[in-house]
N, C-alpha and C. Protein backbone atom coordinates (compact mmCIF):
# COMPACT_ATOMS: atom_id res chain seq x y z
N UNK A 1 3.39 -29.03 2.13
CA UNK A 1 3.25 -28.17 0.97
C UNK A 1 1.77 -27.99 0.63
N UNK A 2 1.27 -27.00 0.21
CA UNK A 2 0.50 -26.55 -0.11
C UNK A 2 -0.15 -26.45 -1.86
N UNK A 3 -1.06 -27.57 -2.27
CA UNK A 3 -1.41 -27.83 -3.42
C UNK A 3 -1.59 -26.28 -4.56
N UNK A 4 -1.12 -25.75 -5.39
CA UNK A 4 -1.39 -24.74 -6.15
C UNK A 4 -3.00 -24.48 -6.34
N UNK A 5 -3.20 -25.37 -6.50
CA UNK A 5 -5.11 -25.57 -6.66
C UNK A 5 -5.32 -24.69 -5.76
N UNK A 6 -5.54 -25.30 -4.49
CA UNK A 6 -5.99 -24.89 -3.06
C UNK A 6 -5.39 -23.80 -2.66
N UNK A 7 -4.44 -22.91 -2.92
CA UNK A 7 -3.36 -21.32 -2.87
C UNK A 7 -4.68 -21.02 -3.88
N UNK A 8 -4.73 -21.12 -5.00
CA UNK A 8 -5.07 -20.29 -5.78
C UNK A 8 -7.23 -20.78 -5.32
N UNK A 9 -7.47 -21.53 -4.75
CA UNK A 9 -9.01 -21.46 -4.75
C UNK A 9 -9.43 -20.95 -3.26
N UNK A 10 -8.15 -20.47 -2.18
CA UNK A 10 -8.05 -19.81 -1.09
C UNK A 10 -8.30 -18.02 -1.37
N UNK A 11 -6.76 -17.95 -2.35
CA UNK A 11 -6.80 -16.78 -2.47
C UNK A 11 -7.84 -15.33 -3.41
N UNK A 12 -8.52 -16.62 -4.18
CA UNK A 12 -9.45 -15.80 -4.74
C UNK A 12 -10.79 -15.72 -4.19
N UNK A 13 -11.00 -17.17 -2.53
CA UNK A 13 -11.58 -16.69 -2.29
C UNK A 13 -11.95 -15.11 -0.98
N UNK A 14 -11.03 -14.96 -0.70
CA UNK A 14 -10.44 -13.96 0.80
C UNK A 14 -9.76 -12.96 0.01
N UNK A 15 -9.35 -12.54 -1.30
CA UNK A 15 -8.66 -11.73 -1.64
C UNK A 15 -8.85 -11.51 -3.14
N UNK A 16 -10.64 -12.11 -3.35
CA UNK A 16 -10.91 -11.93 -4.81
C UNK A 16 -10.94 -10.13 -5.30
N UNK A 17 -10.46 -9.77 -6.43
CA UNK A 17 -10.74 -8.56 -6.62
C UNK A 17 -9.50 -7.60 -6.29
N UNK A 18 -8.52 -8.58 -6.21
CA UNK A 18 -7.37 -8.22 -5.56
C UNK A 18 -5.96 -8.59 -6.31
N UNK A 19 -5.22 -8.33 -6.44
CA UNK A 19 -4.06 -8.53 -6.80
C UNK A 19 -2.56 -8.25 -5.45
N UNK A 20 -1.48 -9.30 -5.97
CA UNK A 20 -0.79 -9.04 -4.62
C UNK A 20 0.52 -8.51 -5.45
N UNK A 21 1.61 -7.63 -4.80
CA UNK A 21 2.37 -6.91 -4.97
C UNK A 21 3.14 -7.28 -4.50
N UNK A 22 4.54 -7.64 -5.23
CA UNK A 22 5.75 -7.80 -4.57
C UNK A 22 6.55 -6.41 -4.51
N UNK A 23 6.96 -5.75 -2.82
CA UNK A 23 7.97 -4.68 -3.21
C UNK A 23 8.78 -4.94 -2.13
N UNK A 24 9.96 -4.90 -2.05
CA UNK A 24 10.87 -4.93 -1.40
C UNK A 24 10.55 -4.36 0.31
N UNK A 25 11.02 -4.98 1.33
CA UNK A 25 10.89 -4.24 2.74
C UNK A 25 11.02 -3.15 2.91
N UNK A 26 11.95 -2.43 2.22
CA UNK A 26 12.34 -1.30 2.44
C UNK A 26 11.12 -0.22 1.43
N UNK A 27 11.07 -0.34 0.60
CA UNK A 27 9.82 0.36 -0.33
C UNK A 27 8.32 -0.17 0.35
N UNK A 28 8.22 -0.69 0.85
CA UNK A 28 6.98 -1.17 1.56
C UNK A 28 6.95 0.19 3.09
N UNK A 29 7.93 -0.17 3.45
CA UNK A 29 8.24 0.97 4.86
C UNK A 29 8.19 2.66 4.07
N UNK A 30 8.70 2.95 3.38
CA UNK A 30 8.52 4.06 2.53
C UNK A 30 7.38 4.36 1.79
N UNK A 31 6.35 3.45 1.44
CA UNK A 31 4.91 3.24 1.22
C UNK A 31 4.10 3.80 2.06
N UNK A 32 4.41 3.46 3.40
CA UNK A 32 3.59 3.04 4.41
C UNK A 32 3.65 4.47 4.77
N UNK A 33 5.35 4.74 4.84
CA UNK A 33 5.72 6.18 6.14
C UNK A 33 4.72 7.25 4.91
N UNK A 34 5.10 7.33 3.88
CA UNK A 34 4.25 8.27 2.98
C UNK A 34 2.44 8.36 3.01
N UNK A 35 2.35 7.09 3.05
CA UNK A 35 0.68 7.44 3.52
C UNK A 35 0.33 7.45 4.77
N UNK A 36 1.12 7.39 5.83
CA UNK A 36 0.55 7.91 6.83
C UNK A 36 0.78 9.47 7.43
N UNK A 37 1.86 9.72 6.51
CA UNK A 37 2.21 11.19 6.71
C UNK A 37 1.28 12.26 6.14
N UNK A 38 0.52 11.68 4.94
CA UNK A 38 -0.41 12.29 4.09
C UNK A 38 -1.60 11.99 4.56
N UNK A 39 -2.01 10.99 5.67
CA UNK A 39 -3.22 10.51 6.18
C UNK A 39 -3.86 10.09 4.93
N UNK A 40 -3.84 8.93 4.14
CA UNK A 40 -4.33 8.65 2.79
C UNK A 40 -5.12 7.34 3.29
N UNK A 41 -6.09 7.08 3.48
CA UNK A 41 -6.81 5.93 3.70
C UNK A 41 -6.47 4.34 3.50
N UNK A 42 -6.00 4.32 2.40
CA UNK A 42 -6.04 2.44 1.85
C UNK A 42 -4.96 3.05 1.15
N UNK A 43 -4.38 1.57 0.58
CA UNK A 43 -3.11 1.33 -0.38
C UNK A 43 -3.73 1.73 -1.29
N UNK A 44 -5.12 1.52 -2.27
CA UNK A 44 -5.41 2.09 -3.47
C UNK A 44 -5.29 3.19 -3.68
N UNK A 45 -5.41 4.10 -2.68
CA UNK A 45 -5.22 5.82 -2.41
C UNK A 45 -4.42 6.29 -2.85
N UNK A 46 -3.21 5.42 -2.23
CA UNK A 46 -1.58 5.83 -2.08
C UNK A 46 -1.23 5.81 -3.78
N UNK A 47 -1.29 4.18 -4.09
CA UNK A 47 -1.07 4.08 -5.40
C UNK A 47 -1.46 4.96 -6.51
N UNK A 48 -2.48 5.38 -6.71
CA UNK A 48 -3.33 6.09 -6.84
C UNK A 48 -2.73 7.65 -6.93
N UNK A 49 -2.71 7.73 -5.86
CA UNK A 49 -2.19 9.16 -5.99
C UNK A 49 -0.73 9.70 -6.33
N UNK A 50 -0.11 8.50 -6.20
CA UNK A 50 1.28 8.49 -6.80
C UNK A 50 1.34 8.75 -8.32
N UNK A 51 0.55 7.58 -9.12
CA UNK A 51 0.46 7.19 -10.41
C UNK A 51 -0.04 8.13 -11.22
N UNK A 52 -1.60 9.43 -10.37
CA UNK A 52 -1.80 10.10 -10.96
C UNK A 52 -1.34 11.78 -10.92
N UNK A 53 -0.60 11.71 -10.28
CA UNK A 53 0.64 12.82 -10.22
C UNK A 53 -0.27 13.52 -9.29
N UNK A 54 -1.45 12.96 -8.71
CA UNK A 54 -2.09 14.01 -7.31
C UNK A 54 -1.66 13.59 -5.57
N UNK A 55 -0.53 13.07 -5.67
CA UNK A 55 -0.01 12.41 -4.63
C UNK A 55 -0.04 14.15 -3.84
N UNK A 56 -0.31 14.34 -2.82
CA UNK A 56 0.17 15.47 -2.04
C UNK A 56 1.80 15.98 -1.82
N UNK A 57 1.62 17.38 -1.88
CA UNK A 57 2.89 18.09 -1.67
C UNK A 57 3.59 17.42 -0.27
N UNK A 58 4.80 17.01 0.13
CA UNK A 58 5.71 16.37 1.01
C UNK A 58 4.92 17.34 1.83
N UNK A 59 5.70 16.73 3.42
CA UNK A 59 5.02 17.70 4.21
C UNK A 59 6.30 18.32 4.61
N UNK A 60 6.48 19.82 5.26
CA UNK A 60 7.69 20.42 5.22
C UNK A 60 8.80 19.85 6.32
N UNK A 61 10.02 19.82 6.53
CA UNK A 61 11.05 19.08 7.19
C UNK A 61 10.35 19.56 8.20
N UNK A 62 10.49 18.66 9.63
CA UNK A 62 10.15 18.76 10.94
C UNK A 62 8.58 19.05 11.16
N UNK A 63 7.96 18.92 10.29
CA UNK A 63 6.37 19.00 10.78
C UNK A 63 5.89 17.72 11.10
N UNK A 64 4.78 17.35 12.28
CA UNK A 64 4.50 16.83 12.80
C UNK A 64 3.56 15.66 11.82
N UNK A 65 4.01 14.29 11.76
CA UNK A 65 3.42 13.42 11.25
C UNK A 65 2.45 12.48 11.95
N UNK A 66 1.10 12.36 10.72
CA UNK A 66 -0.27 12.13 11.58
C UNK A 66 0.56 10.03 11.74
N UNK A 67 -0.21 10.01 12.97
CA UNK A 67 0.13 8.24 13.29
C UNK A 67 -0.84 7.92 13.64
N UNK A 68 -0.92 6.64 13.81
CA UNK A 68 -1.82 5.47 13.96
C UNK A 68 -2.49 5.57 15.39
């Protein structure tokens, strides 16, 4: 087991400035497929552009999605 101390004097140091997100597997995959379809850089983007209603227009059924 892993002392709470040492989790928490790990994680702020490798992931200070950061906060972690619990979302389900399935909303994580639907996260993901959406910003890569929109080519959106980072998760802050995504979030971001969701939250501020400038998320991009869907892209139309059967058009070609940008990948990795």
């Amino acid at each position: 087991d892993l002392p709470a101390g040492l989790w928490h004097s790990l994680t702020a140091r490798y992931f200070g400035g950061t906060r972690w997100l619990r979302v389900s597997r399935e909303a994580h995959d639907d996260l993901a497929a959406y910003r890569d379809r929109h080519a959106l850089a980072d998760w802050d983007t995504t979030v971001r552009a969701l939250l501020d209603g400038t998320a991009p227009v869907p892209a139309p059924e059967g058009a070609a999605a940008w990948t990795r």
